[in-house]
N, C-alpha and C. Protein backbone atom coordinates (compact mmCIF):
# COMPACT_ATOMS: atom_id res chain seq x y z
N UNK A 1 97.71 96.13 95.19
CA UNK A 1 97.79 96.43 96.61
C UNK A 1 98.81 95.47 97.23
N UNK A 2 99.86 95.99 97.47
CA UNK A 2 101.34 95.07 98.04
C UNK A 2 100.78 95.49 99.34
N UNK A 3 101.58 94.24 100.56
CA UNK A 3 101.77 94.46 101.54
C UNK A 3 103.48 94.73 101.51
N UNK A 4 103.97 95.09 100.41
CA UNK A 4 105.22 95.91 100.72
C UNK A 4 105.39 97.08 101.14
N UNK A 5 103.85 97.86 100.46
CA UNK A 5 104.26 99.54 100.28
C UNK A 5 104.68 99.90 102.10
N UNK A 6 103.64 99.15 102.80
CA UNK A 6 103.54 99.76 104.19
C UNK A 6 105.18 99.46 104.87
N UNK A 7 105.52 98.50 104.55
CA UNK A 7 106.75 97.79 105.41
C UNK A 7 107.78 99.06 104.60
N UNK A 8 108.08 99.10 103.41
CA UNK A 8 108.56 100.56 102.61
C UNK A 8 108.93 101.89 103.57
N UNK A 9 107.23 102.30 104.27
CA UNK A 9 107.12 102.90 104.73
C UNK A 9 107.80 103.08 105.97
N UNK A 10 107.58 102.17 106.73
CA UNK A 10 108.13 101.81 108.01
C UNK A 10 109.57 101.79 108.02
N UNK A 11 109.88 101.30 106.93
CA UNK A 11 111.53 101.73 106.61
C UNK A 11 112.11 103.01 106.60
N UNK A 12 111.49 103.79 105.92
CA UNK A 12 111.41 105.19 105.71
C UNK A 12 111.40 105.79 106.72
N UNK A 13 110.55 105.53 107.70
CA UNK A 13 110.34 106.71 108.91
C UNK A 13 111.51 106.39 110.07
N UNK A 14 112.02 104.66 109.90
CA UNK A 14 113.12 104.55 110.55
C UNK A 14 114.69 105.46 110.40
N UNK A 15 114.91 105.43 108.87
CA UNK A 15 115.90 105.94 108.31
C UNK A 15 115.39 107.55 108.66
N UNK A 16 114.45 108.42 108.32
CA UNK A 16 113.90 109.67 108.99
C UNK A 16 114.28 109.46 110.33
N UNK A 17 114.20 108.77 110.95
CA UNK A 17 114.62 109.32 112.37
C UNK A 17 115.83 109.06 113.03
N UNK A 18 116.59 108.13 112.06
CA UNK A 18 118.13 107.91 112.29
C UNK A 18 118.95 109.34 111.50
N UNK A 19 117.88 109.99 110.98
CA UNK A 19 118.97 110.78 109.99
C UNK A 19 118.52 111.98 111.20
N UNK A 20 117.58 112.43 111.75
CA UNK A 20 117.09 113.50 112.57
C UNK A 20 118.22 113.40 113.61
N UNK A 21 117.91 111.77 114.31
CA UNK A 21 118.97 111.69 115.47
C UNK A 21 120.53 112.05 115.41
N UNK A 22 120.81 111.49 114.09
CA UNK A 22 122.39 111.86 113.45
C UNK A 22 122.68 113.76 113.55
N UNK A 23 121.63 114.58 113.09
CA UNK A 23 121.98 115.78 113.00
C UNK A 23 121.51 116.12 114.26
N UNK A 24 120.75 115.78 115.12
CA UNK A 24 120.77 116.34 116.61
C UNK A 24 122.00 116.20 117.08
N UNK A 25 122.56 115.05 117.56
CA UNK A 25 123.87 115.16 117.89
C UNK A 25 124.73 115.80 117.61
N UNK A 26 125.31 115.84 116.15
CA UNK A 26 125.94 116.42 115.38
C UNK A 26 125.72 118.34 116.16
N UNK A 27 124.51 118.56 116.39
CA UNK A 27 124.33 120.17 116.40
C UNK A 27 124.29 120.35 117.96
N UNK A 28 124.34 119.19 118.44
CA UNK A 28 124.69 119.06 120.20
C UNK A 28 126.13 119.20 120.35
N UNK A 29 126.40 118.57 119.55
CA UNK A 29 128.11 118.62 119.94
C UNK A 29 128.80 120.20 119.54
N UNK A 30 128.25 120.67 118.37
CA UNK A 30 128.73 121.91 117.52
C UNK A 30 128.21 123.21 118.59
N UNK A 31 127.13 122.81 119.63
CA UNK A 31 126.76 123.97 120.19
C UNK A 31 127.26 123.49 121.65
N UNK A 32 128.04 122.91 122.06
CA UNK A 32 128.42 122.30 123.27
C UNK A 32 128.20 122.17 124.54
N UNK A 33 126.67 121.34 123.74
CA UNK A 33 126.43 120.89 124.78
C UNK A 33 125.51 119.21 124.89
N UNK A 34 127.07 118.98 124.31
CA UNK A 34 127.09 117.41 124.49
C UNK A 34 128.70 117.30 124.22
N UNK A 35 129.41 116.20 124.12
CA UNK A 35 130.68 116.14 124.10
C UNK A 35 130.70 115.04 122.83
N UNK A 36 132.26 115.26 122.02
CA UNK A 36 132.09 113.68 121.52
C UNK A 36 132.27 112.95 121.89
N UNK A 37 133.34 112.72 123.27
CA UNK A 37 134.13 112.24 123.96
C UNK A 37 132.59 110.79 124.49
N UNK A 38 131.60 111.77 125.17
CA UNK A 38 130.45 110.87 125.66
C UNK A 38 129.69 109.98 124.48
N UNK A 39 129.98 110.46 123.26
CA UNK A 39 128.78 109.49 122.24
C UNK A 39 130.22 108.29 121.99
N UNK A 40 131.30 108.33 122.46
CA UNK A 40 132.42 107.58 121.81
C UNK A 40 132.01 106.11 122.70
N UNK A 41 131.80 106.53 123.95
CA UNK A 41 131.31 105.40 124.99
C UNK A 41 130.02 105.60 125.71
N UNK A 42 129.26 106.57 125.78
CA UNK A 42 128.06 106.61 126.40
C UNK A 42 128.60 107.33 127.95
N UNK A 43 129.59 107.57 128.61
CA UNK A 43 129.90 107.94 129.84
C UNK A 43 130.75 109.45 129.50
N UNK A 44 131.03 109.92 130.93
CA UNK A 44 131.71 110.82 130.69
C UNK A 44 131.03 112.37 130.31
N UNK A 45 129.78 112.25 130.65
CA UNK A 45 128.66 113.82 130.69
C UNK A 45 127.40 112.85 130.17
N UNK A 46 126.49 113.88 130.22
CA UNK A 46 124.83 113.48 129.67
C UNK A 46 124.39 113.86 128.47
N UNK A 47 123.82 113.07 127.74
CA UNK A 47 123.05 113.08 126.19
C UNK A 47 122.05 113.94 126.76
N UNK A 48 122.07 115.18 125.68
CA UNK A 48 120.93 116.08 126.03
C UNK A 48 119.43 115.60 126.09
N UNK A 49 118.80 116.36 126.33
CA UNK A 49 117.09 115.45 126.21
C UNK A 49 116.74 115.32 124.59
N UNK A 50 116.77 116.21 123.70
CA UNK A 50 116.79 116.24 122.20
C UNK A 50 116.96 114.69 121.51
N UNK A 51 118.33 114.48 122.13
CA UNK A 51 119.28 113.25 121.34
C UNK A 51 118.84 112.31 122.14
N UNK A 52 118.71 112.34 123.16
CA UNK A 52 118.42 111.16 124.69
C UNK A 52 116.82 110.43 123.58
N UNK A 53 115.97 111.19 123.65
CA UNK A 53 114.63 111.34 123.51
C UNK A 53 114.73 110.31 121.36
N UNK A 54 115.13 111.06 121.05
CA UNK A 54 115.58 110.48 119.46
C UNK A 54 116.15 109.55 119.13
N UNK A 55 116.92 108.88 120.48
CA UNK A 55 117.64 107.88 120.60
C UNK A 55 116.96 106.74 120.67
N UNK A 56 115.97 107.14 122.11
CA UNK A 56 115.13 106.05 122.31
C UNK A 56 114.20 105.29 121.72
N UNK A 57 113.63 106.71 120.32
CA UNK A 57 112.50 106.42 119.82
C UNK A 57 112.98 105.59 118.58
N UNK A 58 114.52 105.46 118.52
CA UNK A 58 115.16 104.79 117.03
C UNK A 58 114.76 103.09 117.67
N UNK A 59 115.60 103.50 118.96
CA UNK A 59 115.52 101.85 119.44
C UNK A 59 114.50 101.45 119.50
N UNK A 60 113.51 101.94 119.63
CA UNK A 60 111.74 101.49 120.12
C UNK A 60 111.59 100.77 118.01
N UNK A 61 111.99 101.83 117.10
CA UNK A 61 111.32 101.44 115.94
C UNK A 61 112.37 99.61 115.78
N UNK A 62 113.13 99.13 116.34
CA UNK A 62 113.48 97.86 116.39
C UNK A 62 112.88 96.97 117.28
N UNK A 63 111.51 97.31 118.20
CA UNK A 63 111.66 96.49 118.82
C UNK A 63 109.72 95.74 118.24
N UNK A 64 108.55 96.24 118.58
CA UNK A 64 107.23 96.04 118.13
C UNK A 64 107.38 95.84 116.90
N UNK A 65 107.86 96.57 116.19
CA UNK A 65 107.87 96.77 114.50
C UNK A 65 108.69 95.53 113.73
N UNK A 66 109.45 94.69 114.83
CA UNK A 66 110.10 93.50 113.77
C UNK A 66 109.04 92.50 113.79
N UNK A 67 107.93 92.38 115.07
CA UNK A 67 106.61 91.47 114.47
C UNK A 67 106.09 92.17 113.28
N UNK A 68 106.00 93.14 113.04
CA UNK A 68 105.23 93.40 111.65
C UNK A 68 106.02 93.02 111.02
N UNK A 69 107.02 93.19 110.62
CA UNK A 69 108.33 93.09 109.33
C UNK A 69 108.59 91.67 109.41
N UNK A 70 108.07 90.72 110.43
CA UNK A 70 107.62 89.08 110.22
C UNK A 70 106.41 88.87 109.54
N UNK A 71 105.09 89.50 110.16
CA UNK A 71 104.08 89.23 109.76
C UNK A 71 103.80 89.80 108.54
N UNK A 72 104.09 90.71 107.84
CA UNK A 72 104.48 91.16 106.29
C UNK A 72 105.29 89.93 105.43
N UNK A 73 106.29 89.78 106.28
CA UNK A 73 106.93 88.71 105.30
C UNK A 73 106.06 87.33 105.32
N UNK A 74 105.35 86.93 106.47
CA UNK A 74 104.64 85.64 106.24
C UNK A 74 103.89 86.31 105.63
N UNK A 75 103.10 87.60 105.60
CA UNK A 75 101.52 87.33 104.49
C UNK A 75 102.13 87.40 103.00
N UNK A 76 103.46 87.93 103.11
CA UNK A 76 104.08 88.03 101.76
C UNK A 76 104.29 86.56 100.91
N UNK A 77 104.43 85.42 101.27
CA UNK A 77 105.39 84.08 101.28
C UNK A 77 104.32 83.11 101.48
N UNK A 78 103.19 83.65 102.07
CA UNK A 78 101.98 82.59 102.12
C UNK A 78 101.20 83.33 100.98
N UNK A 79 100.99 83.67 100.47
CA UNK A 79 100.13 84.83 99.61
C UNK A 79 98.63 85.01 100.09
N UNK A 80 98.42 85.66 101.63
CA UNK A 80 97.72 85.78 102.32
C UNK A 80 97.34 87.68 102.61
N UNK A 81 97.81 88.28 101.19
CA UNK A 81 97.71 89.52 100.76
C UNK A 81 95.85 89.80 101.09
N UNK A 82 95.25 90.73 101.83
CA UNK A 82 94.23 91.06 101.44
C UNK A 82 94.01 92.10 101.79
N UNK A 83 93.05 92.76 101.08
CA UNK A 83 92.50 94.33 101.47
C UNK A 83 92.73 94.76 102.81
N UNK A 84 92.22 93.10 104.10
CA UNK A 84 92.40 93.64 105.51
C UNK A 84 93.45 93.80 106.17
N UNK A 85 95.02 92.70 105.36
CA UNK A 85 95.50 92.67 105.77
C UNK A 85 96.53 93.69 105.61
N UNK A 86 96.31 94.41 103.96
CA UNK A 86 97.04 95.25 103.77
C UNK A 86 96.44 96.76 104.51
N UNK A 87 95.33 96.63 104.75
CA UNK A 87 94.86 97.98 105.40
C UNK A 87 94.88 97.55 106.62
N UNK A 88 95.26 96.98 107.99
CA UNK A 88 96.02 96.71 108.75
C UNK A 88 97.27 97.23 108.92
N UNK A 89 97.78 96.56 107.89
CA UNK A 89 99.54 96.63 107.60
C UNK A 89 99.58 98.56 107.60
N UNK A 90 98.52 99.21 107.04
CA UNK A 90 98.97 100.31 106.59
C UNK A 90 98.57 101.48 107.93
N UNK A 91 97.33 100.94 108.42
CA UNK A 91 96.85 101.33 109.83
C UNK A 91 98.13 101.21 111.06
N UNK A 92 98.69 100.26 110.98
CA UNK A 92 99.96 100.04 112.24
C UNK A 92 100.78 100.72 111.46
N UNK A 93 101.41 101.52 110.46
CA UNK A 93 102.26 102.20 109.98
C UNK A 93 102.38 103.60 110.41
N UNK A 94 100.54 103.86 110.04
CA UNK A 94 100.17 105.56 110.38
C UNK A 94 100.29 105.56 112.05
N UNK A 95 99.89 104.17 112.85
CA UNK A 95 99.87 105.12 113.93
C UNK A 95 101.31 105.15 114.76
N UNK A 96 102.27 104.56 113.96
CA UNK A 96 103.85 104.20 114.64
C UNK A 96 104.09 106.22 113.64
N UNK A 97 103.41 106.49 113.11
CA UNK A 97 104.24 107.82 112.56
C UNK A 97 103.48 109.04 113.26
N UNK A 98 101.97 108.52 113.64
CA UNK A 98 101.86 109.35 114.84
C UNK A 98 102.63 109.19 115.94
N UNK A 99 102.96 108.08 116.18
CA UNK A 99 103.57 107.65 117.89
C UNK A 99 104.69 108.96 117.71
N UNK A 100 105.80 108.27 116.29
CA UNK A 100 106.65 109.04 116.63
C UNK A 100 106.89 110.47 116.51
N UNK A 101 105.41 110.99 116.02
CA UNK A 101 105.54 112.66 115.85
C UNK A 101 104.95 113.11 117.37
N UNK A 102 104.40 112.13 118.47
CA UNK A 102 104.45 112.68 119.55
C UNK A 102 105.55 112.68 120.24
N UNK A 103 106.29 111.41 119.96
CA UNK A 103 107.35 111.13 120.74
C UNK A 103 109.07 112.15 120.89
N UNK A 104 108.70 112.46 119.87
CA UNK A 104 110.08 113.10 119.28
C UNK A 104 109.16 114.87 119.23
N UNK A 105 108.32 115.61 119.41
CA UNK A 105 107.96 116.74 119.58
C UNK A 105 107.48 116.88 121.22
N UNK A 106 106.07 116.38 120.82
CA UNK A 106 105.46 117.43 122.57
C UNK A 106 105.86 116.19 123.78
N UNK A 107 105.90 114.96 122.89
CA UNK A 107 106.32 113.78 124.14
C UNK A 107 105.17 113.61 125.37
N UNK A 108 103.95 113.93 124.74
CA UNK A 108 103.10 113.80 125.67
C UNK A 108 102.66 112.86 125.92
N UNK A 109 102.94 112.19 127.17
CA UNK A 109 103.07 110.56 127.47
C UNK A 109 102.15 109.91 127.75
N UNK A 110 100.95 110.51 127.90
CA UNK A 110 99.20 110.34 128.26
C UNK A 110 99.05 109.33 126.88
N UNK A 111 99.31 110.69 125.35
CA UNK A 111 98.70 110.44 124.19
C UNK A 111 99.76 109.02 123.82
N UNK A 112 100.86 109.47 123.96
CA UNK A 112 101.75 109.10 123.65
C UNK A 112 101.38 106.76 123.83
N UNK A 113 101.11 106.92 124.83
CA UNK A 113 100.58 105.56 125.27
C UNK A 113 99.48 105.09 124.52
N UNK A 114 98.43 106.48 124.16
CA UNK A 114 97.43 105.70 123.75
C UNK A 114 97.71 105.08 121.85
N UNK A 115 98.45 105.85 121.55
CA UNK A 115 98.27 105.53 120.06
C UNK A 115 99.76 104.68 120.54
N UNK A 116 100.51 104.65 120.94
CA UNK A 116 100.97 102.84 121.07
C UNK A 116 100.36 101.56 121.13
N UNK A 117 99.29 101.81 122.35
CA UNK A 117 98.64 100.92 122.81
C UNK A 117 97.21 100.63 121.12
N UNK A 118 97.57 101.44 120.43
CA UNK A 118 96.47 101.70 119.32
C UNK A 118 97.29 100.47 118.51
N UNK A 119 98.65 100.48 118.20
CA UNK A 119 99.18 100.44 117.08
C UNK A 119 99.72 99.13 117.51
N UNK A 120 99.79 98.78 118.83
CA UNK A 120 99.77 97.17 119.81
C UNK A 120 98.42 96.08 119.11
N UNK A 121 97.15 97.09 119.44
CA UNK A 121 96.17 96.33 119.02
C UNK A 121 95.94 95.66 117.97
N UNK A 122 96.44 97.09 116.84
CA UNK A 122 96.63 96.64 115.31
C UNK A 122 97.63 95.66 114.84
N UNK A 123 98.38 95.45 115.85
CA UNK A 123 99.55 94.21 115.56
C UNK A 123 99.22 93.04 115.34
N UNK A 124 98.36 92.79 116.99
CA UNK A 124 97.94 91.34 116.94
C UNK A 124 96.43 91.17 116.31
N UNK A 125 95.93 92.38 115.78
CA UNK A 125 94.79 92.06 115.02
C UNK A 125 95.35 91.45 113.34
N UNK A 126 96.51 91.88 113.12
CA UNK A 126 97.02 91.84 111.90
C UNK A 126 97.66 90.33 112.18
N UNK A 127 98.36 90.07 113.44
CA UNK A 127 98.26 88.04 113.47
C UNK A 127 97.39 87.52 113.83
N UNK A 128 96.47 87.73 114.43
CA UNK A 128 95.07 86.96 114.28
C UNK A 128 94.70 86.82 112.88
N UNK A 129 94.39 87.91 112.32
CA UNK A 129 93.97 87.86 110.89
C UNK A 129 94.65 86.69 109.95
N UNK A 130 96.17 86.56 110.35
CA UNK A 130 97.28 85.95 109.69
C UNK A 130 96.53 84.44 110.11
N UNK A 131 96.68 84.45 111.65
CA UNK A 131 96.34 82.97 112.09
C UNK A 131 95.30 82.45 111.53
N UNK A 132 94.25 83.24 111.67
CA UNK A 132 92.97 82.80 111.37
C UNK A 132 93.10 82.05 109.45
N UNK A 133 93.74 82.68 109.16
CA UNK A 133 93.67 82.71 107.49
C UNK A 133 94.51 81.26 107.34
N UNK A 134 95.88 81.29 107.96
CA UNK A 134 96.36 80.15 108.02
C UNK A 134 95.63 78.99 108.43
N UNK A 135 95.70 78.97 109.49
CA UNK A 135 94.81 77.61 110.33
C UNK A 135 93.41 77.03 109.62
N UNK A 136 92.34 78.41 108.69
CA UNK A 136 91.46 77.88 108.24
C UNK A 136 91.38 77.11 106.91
């Protein structure tokens, strides 16, 4: 039981949604209605909602998700591997792949919050866990 497989994972769904975002554009521009002229600088017309929306959710997977991809590497480097921490690790994975199958489909911003706010909890339960293990 690695606490790699999950961080793996998390990699994966990043590159999945850089490759989704890549061919949205790509089929925005081919059906015109987006320009290239605007992805060259960001000005100059509007990113459809499709690409707008796919965009955001790439940047979001850089921003919560580099505390895990710390706290993976400390439980990795302390050898503080355990059942909880790897089923943690794997719990904040599933619900960042729910987040983003709301985020990037129905975008329903109710749900959408709650399994963030799910996958928030599981963060700092996964550094508590860390702290606790350390410090004791």
């Amino acid at each position: 039981m690695s606490i790699l497989y999950p961080v793996f994972a998390l990699v994966a769904l990043t590159a999945i949604t850089l490759f989704r975002l890549a061919f949205a554009r790509v089929r925005a521009i081919r059906e015109g209605r987006a320009s290239l002229r605007y992805f060259a600088t960001y000005q100059d017309g509007r990113e459809p909602d499709e690409t707008r929306v796919l965009a955001r959710h790439y940047d979001n997977l850089f921003q919560a998700p580099l505390l895990f991809y710390v706290a993976a590497l400390v439980i990795l480097i302390t050898h503080r591997e355990t059942a909880v921490t790897v089923g943690l690790a794997w719990a904040y994975v599933a619900l960042r792949v729910v987040h983003t199958a709301i985020h990037t489909t129905t975008n329903d911003v109710p749900w959408r919050f709650r399994v963030f706010a799910a996958s928030w909890l599981v963060l700092v339960l996964l550094w508590g866990v860390l702290a606790f293990a350390t410090l004791s």
